[in-house]
Protein backbone atom coordinates (compact mmCIF):
# COMPACT_ATOMS: atom_id res chain seq x y z
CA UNK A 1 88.04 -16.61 137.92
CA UNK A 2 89.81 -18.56 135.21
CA UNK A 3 87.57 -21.21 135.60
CA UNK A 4 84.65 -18.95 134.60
CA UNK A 5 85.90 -17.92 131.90
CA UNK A 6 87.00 -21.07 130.30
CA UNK A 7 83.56 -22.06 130.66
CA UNK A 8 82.50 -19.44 128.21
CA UNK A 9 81.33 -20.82 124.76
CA UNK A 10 81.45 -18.73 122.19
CA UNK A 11 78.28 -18.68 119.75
CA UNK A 12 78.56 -17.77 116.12
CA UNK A 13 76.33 -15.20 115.22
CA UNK A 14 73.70 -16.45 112.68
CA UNK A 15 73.45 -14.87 109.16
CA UNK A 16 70.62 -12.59 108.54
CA UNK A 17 70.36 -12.06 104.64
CA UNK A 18 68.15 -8.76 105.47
CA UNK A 19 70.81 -7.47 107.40
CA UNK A 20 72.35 -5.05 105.26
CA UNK A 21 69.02 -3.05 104.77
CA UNK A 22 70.44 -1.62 108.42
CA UNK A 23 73.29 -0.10 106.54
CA UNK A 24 71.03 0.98 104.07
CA UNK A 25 67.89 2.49 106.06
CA UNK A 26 71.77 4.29 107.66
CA UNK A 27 72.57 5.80 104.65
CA UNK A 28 69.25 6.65 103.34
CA UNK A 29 68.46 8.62 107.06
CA UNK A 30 71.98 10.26 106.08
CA UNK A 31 70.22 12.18 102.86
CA UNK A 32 68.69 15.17 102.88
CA UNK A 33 65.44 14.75 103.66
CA UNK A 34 64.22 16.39 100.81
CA UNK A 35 64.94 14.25 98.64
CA UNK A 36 61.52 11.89 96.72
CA UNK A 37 60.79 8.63 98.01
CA UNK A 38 61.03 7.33 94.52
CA UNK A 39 64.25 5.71 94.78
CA UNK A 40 66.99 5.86 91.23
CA UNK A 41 68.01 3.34 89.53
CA UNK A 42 71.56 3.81 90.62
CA UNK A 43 70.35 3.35 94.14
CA UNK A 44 68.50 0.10 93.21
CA UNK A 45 71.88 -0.86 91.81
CA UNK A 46 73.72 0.53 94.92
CA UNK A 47 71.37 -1.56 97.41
CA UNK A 48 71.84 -4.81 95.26
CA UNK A 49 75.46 -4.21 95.32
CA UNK A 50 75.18 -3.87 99.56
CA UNK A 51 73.29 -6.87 99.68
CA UNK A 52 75.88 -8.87 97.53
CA UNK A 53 79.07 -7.50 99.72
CA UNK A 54 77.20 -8.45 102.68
CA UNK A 55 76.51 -11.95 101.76
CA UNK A 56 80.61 -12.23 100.09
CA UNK A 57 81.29 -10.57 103.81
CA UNK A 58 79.81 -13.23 106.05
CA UNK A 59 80.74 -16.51 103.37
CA UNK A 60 84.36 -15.43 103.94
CA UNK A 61 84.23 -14.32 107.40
CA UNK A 62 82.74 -17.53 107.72
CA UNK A 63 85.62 -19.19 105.88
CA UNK A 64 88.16 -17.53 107.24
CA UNK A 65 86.48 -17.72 111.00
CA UNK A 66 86.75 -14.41 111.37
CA UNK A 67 84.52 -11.48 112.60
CA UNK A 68 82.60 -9.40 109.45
CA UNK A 69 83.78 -6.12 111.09
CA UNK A 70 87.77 -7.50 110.86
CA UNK A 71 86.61 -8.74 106.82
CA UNK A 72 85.11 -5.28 106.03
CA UNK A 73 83.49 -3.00 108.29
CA UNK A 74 79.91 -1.59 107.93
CA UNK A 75 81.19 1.95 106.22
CA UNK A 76 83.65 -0.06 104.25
CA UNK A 77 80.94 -2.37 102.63
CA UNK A 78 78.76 1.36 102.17
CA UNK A 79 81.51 2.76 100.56
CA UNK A 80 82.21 0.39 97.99
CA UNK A 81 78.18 0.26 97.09
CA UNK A 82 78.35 3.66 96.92
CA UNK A 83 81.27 4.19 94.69
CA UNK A 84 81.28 1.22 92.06
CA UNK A 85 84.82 0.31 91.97
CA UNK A 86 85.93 -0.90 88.85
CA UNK A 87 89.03 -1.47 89.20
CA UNK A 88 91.59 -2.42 92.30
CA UNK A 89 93.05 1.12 92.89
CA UNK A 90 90.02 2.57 92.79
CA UNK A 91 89.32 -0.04 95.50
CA UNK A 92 92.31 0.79 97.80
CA UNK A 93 91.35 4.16 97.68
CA UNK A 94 87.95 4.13 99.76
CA UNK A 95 88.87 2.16 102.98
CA UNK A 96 91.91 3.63 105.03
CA UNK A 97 93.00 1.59 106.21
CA UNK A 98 92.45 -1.01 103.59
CA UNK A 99 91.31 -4.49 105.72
CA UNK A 100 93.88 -7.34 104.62
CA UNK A 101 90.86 -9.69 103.40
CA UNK A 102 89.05 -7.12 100.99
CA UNK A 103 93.11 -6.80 99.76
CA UNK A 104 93.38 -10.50 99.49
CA UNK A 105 89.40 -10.81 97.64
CA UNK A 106 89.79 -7.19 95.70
CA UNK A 107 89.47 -9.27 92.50
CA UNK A 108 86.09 -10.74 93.73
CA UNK A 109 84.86 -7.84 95.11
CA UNK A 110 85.52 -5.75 91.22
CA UNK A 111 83.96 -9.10 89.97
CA UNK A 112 80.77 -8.39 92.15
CA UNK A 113 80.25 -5.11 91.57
CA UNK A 114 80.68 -5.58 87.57
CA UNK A 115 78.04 -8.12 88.00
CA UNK A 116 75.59 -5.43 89.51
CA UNK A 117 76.76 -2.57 87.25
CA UNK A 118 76.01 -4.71 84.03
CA UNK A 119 73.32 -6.30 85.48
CA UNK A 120 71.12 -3.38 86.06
CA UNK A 121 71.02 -4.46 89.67
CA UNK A 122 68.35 -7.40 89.02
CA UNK A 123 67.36 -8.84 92.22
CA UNK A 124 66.46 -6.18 94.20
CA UNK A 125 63.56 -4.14 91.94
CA UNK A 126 60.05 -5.29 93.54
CA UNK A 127 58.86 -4.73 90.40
CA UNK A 128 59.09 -8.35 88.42
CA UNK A 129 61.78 -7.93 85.40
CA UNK A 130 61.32 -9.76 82.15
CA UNK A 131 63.67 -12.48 81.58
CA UNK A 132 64.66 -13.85 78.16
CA UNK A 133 65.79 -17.56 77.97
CA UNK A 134 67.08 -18.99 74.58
CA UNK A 135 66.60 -22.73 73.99
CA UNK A 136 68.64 -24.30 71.33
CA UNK A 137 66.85 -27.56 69.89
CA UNK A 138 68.91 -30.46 69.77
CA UNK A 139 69.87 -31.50 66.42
């Protein structure tokens, strides 16, 4: 029996950078059903937000060689995108208990979501957004 089980070879799960529409499409199902299919801009911000956590959640699970669910677990990661933390008691206070690596990253994760909430959540619109690029001529 030992045998067998030494034998076992563990393969890492490959990323899947749709993946976190899953948690999404979750959430979503969650709302009343009344609600319009037109979907907010704070929800466009809130799904680029959930895809950002859940690409910073695999990189460090990654890093660390550790599982995503021990990083931050699913309701964790929709919790955060939900809320907008902006600061890192605001943070603590959504996951009970808090996991050790969103402790450790806290600053990173504040860092990501300012990035979204300033941002206007660019990236996830399908709608094409006008960009604005300043050259500066050499002198």
């Amino acid at each position: 029996a030992g045998c067998k089980v030494c034998l076992i070879r563990h393969a890492t799960e490959p990323f899947r950078p749709e993946g976190y529409r899953r948690l999404l499409s979750r959430r979503r199902r969650k709302k009343s059903k009344n609600s319009s299919t037109n979907i907010s801009i704070t929800e466009q911000r809130e799904e680029a937000l959930l895809k950002k956590l859940f690409e910073w959640r695999d990189s460090i699970a990654r890093m660390k060689d550790e599982s995503i669910q021990y990083v931050c677990p699913d309701s964790g990661l929709t919790r955060i995108a939900a809320s907008f933390p902006q600061s890192v008691g605001a943070l603590r206070g959504l996951i009970h208990p808090l996991p050790v690596l969103v402790l450790e990253y806290a600053e990173e994760i504040i860092g990501l979501v300012n990035d979204i909430v300033y941002s206007g959540g660019v990236g996830v619109s399908e709608e094409p957004e006008m960009a604005t690029t300043v050259v500066s001529s050499p002198e």
